[in-house]
PDB file of N, CA and C in Angstrom:
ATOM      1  N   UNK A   1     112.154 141.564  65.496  1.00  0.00           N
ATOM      2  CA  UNK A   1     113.206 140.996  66.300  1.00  0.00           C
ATOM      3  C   UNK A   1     112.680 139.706  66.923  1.00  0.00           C
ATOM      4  N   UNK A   2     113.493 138.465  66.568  1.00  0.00           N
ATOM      5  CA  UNK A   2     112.888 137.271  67.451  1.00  0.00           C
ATOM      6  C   UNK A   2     112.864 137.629  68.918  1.00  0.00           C
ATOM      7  N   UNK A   3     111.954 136.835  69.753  1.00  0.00           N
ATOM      8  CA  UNK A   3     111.919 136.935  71.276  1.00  0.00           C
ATOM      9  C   UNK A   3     112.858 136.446  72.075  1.00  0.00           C
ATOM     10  N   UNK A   4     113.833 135.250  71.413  1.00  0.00           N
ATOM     11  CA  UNK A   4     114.974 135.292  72.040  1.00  0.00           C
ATOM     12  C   UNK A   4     116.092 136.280  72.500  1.00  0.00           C
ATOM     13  N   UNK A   5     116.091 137.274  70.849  1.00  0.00           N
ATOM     14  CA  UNK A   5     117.042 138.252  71.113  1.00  0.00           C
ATOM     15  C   UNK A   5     116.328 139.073  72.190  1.00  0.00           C
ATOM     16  N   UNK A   6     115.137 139.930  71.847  1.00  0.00           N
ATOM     17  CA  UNK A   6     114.479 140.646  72.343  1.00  0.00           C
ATOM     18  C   UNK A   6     114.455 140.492  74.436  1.00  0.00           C
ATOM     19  N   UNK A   7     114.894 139.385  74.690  1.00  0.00           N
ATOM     20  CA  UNK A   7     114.609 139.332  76.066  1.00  0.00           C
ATOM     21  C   UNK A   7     115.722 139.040  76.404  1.00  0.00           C
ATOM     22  N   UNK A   8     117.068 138.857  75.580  1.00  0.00           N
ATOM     23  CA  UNK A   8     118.591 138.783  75.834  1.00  0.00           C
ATOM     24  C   UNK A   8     119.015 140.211  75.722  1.00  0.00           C
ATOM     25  N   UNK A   9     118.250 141.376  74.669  1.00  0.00           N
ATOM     26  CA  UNK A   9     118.843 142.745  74.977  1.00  0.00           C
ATOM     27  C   UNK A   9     118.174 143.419  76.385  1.00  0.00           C
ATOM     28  N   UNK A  10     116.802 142.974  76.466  1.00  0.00           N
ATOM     29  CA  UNK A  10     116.561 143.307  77.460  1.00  0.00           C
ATOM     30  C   UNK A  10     117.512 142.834  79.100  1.00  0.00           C
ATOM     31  N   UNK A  11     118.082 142.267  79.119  1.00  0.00           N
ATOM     32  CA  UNK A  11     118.853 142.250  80.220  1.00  0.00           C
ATOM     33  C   UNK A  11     120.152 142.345  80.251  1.00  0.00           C
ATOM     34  N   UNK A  12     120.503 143.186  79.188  1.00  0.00           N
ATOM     35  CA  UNK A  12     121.973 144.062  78.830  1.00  0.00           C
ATOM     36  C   UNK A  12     121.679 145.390  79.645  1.00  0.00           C
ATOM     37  N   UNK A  13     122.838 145.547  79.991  1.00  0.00           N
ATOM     38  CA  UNK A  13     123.060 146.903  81.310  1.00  0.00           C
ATOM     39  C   UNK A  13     122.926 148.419  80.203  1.00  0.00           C
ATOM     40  N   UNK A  14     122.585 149.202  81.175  1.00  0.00           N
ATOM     41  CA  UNK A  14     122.395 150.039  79.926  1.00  0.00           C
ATOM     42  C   UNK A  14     123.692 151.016  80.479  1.00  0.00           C
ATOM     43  N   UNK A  15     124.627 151.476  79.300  1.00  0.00           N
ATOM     44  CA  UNK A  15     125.841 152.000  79.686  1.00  0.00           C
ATOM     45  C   UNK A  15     125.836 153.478  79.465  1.00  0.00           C
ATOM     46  N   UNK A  16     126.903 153.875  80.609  1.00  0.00           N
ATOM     47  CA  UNK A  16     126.620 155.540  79.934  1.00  0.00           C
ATOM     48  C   UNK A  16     128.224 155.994  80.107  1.00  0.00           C
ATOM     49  N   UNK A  17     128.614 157.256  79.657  1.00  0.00           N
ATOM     50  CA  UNK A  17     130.132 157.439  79.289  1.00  0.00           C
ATOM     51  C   UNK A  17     130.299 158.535  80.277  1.00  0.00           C
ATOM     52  N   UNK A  18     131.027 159.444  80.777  1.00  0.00           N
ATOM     53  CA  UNK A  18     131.423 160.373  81.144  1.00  0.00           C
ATOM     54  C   UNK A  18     133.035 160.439  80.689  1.00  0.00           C
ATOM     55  N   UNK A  19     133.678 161.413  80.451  1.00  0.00           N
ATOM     56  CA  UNK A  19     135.097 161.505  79.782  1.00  0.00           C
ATOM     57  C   UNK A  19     135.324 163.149  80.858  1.00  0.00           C
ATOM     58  N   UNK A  20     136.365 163.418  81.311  1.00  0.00           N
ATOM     59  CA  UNK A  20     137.060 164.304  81.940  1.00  0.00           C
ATOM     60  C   UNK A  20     138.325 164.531  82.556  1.00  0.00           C
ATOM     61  N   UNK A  21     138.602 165.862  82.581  1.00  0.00           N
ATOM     62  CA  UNK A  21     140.072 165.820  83.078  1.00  0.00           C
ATOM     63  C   UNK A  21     140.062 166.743  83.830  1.00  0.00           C
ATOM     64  N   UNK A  22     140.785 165.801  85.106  1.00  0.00           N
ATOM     65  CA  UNK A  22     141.164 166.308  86.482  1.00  0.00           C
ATOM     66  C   UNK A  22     142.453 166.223  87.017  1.00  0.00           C
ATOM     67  N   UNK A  23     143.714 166.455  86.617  1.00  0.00           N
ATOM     68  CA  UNK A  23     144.925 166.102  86.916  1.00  0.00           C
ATOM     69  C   UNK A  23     145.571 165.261  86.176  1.00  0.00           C
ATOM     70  N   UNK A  24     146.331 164.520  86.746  1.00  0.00           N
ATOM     71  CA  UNK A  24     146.930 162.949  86.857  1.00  0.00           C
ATOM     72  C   UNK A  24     145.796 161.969  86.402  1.00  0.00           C
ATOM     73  N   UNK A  25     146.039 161.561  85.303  1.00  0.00           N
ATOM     74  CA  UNK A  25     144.959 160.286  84.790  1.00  0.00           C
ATOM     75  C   UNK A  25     144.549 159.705  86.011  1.00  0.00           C
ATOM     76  N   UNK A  26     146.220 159.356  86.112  1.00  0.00           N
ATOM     77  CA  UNK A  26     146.307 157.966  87.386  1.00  0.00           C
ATOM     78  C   UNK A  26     145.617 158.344  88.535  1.00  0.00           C
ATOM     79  N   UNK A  27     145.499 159.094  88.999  1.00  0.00           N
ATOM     80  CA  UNK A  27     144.797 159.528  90.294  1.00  0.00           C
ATOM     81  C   UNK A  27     143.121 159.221  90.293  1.00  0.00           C
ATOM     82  N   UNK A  28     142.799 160.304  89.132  1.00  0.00           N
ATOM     83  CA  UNK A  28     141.272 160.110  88.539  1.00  0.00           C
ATOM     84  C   UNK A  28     140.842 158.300  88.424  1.00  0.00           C
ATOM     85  N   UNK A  29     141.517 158.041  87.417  1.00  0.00           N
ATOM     86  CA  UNK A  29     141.637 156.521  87.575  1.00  0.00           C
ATOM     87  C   UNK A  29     141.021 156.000  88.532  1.00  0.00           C
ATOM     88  N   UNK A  30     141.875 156.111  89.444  1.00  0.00           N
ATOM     89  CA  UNK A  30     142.287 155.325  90.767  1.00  0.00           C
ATOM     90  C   UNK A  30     140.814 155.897  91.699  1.00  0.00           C
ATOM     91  N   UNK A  31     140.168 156.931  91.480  1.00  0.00           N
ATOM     92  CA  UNK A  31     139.357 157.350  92.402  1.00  0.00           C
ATOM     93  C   UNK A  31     137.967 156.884  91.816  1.00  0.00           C
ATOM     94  N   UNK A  32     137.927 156.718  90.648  1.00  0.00           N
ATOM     95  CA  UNK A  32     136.794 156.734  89.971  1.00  0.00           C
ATOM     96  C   UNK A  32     136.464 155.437  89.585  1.00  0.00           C
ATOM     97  N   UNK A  33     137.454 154.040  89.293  1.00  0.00           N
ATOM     98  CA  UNK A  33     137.654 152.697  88.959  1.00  0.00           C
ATOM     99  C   UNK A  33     136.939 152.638  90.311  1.00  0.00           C
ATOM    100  N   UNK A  34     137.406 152.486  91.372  1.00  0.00           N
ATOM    101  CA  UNK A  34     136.687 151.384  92.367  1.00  0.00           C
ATOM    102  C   UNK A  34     135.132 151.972  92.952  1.00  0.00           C
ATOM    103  N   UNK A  35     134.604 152.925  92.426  1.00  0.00           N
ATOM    104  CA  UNK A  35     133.227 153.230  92.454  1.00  0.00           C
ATOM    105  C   UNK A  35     131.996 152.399  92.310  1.00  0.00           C
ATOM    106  N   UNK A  36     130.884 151.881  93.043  1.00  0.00           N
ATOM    107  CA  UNK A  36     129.898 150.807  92.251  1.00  0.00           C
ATOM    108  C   UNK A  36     129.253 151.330  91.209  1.00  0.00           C
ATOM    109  N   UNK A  37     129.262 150.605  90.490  1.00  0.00           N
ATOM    110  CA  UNK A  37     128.271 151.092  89.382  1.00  0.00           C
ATOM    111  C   UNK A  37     129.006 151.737  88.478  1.00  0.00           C
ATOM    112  N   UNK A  38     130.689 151.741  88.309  1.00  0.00           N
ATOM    113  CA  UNK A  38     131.466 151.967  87.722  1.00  0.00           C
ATOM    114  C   UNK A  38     131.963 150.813  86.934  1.00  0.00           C
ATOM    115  N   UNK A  39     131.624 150.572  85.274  1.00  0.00           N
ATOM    116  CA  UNK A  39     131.955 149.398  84.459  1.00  0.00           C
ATOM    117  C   UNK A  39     133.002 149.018  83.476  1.00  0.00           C
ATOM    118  N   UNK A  40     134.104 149.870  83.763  1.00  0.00           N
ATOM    119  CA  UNK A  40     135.547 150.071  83.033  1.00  0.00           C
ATOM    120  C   UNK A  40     135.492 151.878  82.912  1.00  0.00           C
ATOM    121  N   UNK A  41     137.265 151.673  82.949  1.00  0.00           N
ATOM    122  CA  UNK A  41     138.165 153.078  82.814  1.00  0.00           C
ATOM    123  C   UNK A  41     138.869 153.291  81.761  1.00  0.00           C
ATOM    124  N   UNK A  42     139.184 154.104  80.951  1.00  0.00           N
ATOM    125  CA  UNK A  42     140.022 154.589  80.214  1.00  0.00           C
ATOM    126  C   UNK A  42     140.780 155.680  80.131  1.00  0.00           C
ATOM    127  N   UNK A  43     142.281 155.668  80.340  1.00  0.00           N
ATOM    128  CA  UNK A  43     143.063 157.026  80.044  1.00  0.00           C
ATOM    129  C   UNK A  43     143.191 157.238  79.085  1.00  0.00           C
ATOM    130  N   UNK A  44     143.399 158.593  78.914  1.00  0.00           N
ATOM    131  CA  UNK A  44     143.969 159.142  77.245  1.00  0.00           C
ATOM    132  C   UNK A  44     144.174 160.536  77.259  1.00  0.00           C
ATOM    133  N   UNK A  45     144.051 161.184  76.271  1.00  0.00           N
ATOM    134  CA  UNK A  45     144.552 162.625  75.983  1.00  0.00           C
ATOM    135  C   UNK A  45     143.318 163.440  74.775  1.00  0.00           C
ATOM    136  N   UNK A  46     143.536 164.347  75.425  1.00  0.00           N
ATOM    137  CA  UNK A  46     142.425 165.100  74.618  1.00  0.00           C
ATOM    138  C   UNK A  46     142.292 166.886  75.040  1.00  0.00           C
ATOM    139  N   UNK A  47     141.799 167.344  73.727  1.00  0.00           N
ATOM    140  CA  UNK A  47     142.094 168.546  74.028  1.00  0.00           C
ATOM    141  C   UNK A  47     143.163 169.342  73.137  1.00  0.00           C
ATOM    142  N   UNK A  48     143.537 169.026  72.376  1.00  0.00           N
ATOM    143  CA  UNK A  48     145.029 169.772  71.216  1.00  0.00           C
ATOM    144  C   UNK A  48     145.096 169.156  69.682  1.00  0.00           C
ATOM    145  N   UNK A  49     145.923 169.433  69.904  1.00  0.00           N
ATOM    146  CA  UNK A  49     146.228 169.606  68.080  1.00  0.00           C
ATOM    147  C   UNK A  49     147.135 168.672  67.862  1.00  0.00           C
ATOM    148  N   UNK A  50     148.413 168.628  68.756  1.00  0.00           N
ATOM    149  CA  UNK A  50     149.293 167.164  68.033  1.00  0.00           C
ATOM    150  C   UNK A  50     148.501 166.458  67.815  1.00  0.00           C
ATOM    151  N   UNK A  51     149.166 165.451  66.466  1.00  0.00           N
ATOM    152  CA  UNK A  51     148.501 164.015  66.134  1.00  0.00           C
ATOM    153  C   UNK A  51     148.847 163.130  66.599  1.00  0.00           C
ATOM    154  N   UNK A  52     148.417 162.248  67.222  1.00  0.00           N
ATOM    155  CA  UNK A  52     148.627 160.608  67.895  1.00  0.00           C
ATOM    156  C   UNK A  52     149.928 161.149  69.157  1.00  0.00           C
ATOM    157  N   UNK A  53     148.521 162.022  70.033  1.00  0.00           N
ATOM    158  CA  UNK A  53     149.743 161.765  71.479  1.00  0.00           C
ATOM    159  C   UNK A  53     150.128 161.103  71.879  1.00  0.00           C
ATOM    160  N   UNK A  54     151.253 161.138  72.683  1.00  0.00           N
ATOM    161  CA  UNK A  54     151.958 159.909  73.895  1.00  0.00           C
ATOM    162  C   UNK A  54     152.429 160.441  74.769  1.00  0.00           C
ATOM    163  N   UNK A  55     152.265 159.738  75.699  1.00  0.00           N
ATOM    164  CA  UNK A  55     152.494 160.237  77.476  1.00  0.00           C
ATOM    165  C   UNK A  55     153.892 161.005  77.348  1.00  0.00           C
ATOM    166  N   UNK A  56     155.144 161.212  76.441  1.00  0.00           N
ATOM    167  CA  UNK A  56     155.874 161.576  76.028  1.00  0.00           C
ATOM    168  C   UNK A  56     155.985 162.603  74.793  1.00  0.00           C
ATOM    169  N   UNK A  57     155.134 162.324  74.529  1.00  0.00           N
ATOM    170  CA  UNK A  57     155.041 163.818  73.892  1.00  0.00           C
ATOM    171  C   UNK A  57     153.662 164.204  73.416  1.00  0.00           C
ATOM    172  N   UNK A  58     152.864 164.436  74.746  1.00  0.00           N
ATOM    173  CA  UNK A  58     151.421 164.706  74.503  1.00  0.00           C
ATOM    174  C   UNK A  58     151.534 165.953  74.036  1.00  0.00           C
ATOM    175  N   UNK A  59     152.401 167.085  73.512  1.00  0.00           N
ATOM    176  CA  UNK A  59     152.053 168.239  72.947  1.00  0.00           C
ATOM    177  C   UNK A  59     150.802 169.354  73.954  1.00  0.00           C
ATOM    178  N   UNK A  60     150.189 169.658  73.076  1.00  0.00           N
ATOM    179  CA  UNK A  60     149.064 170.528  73.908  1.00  0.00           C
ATOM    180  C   UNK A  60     148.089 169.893  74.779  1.00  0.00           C
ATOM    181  N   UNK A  61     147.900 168.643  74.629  1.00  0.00           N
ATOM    182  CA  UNK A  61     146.793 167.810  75.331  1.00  0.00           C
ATOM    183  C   UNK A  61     146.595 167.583  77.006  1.00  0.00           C
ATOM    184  N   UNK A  62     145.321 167.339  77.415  1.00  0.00           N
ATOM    185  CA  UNK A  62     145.315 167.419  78.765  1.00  0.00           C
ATOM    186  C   UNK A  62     144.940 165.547  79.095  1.00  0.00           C
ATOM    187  N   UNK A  63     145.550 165.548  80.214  1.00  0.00           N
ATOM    188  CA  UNK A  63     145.566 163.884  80.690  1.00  0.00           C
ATOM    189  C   UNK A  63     144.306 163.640  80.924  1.00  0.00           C
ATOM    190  N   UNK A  64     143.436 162.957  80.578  1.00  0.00           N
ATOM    191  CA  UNK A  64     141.859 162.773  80.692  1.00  0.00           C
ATOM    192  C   UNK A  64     141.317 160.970  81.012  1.00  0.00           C
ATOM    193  N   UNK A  65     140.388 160.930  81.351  1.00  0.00           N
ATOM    194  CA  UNK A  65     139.533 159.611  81.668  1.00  0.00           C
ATOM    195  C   UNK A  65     138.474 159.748  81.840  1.00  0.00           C
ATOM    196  N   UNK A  66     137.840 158.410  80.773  1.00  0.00           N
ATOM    197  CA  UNK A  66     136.557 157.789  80.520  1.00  0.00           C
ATOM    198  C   UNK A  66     136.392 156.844  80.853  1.00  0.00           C
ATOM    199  N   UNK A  67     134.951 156.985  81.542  1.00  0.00           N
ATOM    200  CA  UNK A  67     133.955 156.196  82.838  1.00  0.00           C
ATOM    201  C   UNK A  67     133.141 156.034  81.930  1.00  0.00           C
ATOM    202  N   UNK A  68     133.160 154.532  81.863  1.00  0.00           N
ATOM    203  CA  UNK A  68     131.499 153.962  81.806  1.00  0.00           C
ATOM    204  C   UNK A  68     131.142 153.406  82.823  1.00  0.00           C
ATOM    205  N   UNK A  69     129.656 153.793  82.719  1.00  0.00           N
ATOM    206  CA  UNK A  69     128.999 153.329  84.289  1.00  0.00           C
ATOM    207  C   UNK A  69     127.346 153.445  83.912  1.00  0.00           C
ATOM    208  N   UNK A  70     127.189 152.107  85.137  1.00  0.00           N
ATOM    209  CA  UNK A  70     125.836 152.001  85.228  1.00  0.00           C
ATOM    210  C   UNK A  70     124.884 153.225  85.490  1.00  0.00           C
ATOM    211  N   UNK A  71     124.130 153.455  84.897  1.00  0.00           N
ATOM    212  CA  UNK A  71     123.519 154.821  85.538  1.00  0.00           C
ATOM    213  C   UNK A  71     122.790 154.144  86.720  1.00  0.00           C
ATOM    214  N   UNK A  72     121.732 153.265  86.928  1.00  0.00           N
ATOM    215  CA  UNK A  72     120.629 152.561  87.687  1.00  0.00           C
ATOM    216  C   UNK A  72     121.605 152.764  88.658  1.00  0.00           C
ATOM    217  N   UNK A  73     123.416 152.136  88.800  1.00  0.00           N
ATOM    218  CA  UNK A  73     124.148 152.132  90.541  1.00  0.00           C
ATOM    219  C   UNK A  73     124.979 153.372  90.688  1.00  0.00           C
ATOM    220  N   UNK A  74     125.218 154.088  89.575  1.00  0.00           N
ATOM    221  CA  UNK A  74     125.708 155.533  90.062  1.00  0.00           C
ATOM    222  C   UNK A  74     125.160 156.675  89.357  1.00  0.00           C
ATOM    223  N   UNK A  75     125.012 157.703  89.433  1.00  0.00           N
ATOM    224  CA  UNK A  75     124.195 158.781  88.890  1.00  0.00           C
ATOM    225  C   UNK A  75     124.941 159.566  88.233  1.00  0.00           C
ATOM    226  N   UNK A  76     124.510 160.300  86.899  1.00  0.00           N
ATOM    227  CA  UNK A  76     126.451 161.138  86.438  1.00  0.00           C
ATOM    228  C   UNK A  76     126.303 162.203  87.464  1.00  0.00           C
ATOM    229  N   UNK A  77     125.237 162.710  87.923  1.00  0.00           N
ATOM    230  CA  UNK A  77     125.062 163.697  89.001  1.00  0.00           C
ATOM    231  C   UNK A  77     126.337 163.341  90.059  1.00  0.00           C
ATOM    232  N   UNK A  78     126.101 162.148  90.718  1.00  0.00           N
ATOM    233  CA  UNK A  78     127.168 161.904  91.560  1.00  0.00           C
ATOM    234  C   UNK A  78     128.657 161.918  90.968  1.00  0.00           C
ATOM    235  N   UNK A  79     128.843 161.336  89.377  1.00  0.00           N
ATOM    236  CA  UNK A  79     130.281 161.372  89.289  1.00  0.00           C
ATOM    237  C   UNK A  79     130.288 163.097  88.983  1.00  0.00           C
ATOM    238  N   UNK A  80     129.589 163.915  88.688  1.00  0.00           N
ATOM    239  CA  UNK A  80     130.107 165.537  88.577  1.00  0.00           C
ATOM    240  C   UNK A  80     130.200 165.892  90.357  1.00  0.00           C
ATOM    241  N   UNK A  81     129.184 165.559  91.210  1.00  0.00           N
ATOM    242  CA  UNK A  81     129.681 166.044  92.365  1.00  0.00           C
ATOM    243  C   UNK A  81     131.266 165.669  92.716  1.00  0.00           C
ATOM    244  N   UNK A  82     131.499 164.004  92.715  1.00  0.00           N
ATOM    245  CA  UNK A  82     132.833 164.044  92.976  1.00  0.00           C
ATOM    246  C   UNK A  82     134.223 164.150  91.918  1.00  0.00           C
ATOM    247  N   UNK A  83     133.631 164.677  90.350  1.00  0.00           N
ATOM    248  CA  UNK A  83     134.669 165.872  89.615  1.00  0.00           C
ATOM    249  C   UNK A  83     134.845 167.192  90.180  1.00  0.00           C
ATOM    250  N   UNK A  84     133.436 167.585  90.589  1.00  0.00           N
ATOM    251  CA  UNK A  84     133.726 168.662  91.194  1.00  0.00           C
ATOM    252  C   UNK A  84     134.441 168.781  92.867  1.00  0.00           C
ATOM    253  N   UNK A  85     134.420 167.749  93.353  1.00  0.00           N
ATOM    254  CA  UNK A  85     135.362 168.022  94.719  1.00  0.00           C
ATOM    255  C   UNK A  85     136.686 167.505  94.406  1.00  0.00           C
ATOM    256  N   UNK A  86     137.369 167.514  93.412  1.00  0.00           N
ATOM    257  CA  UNK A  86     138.436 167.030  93.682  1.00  0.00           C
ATOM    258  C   UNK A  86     139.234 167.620  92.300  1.00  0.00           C
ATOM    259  N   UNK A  87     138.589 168.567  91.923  1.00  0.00           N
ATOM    260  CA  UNK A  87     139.694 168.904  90.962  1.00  0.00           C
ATOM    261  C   UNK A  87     139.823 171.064  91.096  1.00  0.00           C
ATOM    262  N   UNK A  88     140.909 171.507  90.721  1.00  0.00           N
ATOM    263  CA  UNK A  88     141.306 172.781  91.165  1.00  0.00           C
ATOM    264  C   UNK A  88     141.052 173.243  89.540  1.00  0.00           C
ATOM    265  N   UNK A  89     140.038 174.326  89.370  1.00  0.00           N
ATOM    266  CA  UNK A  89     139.955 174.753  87.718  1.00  0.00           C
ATOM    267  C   UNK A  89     140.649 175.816  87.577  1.00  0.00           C
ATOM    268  N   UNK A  90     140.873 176.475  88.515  1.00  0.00           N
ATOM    269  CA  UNK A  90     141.719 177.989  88.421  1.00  0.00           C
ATOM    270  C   UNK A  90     143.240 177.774  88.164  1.00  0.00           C
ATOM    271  N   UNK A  91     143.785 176.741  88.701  1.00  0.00           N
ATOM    272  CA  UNK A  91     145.313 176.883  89.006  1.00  0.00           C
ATOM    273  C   UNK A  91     145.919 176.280  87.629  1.00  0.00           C
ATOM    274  N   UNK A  92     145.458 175.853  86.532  1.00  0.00           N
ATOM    275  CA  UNK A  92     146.040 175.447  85.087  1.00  0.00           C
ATOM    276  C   UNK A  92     145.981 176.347  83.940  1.00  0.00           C
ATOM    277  N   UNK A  93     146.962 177.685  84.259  1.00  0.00           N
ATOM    278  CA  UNK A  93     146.924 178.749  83.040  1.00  0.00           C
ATOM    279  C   UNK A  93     148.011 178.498  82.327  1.00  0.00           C
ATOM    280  N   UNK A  94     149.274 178.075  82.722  1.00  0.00           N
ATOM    281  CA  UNK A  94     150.121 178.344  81.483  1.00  0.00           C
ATOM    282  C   UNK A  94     150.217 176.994  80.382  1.00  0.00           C
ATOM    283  N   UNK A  95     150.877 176.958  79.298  1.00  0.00           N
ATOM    284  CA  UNK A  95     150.853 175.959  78.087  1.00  0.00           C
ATOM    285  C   UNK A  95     151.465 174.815  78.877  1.00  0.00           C
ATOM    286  N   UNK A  96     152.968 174.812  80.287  1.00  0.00           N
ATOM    287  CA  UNK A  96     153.093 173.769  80.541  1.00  0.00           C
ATOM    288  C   UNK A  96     152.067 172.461  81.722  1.00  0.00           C
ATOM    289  N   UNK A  97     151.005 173.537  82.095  1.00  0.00           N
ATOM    290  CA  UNK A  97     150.118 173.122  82.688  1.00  0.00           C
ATOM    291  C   UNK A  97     148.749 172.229  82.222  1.00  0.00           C
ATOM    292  N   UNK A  98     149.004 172.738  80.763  1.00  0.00           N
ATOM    293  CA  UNK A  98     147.604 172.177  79.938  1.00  0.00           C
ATOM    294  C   UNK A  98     147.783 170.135  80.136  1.00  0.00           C
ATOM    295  N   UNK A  99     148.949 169.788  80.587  1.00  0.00           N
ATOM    296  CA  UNK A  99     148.502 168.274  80.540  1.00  0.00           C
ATOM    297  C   UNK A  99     147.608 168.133  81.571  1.00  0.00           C
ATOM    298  N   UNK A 100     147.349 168.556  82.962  1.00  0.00           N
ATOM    299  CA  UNK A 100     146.639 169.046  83.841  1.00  0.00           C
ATOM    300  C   UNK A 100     145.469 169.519  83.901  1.00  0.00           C
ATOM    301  N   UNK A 101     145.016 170.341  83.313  1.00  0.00           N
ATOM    302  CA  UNK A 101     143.832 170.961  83.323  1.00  0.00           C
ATOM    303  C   UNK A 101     142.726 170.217  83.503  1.00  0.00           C
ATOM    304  N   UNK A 102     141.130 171.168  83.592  1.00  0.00           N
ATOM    305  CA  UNK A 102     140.212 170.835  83.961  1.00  0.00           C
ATOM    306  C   UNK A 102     139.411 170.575  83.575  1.00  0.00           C
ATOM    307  N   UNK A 103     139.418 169.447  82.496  1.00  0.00           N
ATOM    308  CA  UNK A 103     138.063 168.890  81.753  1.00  0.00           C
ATOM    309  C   UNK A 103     136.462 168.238  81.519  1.00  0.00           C
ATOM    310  N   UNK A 104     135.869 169.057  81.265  1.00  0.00           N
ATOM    311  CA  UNK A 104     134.486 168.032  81.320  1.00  0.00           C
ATOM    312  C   UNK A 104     134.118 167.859  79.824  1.00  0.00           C
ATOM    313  N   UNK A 105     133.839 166.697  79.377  1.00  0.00           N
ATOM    314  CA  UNK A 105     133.082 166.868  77.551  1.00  0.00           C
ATOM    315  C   UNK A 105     132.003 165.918  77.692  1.00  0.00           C
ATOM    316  N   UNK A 106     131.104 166.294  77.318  1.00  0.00           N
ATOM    317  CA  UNK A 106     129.762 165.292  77.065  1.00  0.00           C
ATOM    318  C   UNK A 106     129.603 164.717  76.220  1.00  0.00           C
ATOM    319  N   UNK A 107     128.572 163.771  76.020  1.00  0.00           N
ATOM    320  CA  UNK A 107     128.604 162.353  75.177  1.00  0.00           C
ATOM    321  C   UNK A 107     127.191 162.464  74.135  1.00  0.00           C
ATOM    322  N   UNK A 108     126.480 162.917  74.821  1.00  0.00           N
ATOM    323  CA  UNK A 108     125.473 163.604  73.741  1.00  0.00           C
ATOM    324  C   UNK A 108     125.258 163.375  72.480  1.00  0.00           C
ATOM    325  N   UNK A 109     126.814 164.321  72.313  1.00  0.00           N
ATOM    326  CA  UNK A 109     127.416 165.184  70.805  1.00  0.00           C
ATOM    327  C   UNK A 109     128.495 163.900  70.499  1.00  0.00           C
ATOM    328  N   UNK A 110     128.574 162.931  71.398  1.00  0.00           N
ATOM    329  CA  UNK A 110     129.282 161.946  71.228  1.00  0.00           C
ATOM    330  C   UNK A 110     131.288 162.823  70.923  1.00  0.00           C
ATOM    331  N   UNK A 111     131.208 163.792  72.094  1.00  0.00           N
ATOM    332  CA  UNK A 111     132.974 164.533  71.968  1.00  0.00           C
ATOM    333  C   UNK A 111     133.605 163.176  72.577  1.00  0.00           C
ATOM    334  N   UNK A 112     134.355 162.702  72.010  1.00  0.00           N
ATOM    335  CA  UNK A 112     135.270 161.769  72.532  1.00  0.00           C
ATOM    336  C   UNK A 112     136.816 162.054  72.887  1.00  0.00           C
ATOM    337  N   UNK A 113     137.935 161.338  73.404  1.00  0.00           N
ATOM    338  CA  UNK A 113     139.259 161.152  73.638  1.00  0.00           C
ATOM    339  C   UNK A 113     139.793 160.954  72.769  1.00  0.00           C
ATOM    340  N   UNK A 114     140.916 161.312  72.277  1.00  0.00           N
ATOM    341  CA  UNK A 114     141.761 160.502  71.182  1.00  0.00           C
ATOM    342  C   UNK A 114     143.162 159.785  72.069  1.00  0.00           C
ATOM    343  N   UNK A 115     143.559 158.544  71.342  1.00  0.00           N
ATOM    344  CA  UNK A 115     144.281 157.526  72.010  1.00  0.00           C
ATOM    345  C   UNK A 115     144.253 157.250  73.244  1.00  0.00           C
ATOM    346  N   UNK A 116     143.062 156.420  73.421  1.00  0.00           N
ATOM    347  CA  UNK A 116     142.637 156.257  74.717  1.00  0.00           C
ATOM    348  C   UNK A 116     144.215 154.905  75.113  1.00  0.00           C
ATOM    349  N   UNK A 117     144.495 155.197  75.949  1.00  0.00           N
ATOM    350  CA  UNK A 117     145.583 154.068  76.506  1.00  0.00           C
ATOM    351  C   UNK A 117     145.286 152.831  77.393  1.00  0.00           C
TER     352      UNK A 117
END
């Protein structure tokens, strides 16, 4: 690798993903976007079997959002503490509840969203 590149990747942020569902995209969104060390948001759906959901006919899918974020200014430790204070896992049993439900998927295994919006 020339040393130009080599000291231009070196001062690329190093990114990390978290994807989950806690309600209302929009809410999650909204709580998790203005975080430091938070470097873009994405809504979408994930979780079912229809093909190519829409906010209109997401079928089985649950409303979900993906965080990328700095690890060095936020910790995923911290974004699971505040998944875990703010979302209810017990109260989403029936099929019309599943847009709702309580998601966590890791990045690891690289589980992703489908039609992120």
């Amino acid at each position: 690798m020339p040393a130009i590149e080599g000291e231009w990747q070196s001062h690329l942020l190093k990114v990390e993903t978290a994807t989950f569902g806690m309600g209302c995209f929009w809410g999650a969104d909204a709580r998790f976007g203005s975080l430091p060390g938070v470097i873009s948001t994405r809504v979408g759906f994930a979780g079912g079997l229809r093909e190519n959901p829409t906010y209109r006919h997401m079928g089985d899918h649950t409303e979900t959002l993906q965080v990328d974020f700095d690890p060095a200014a936020l910790s995923f430790e911290k974004i699971l503490r505040i998944f875990g204070g703010n979302h209810t896992s017990t109260n989403r049993v029936n099929d019309k509840e599943r847009q709702y439900m309580s998601l966590l998927f890791y990045h690891d295994g690289k589980i992703v969203i489908k039609n992120i919006i």
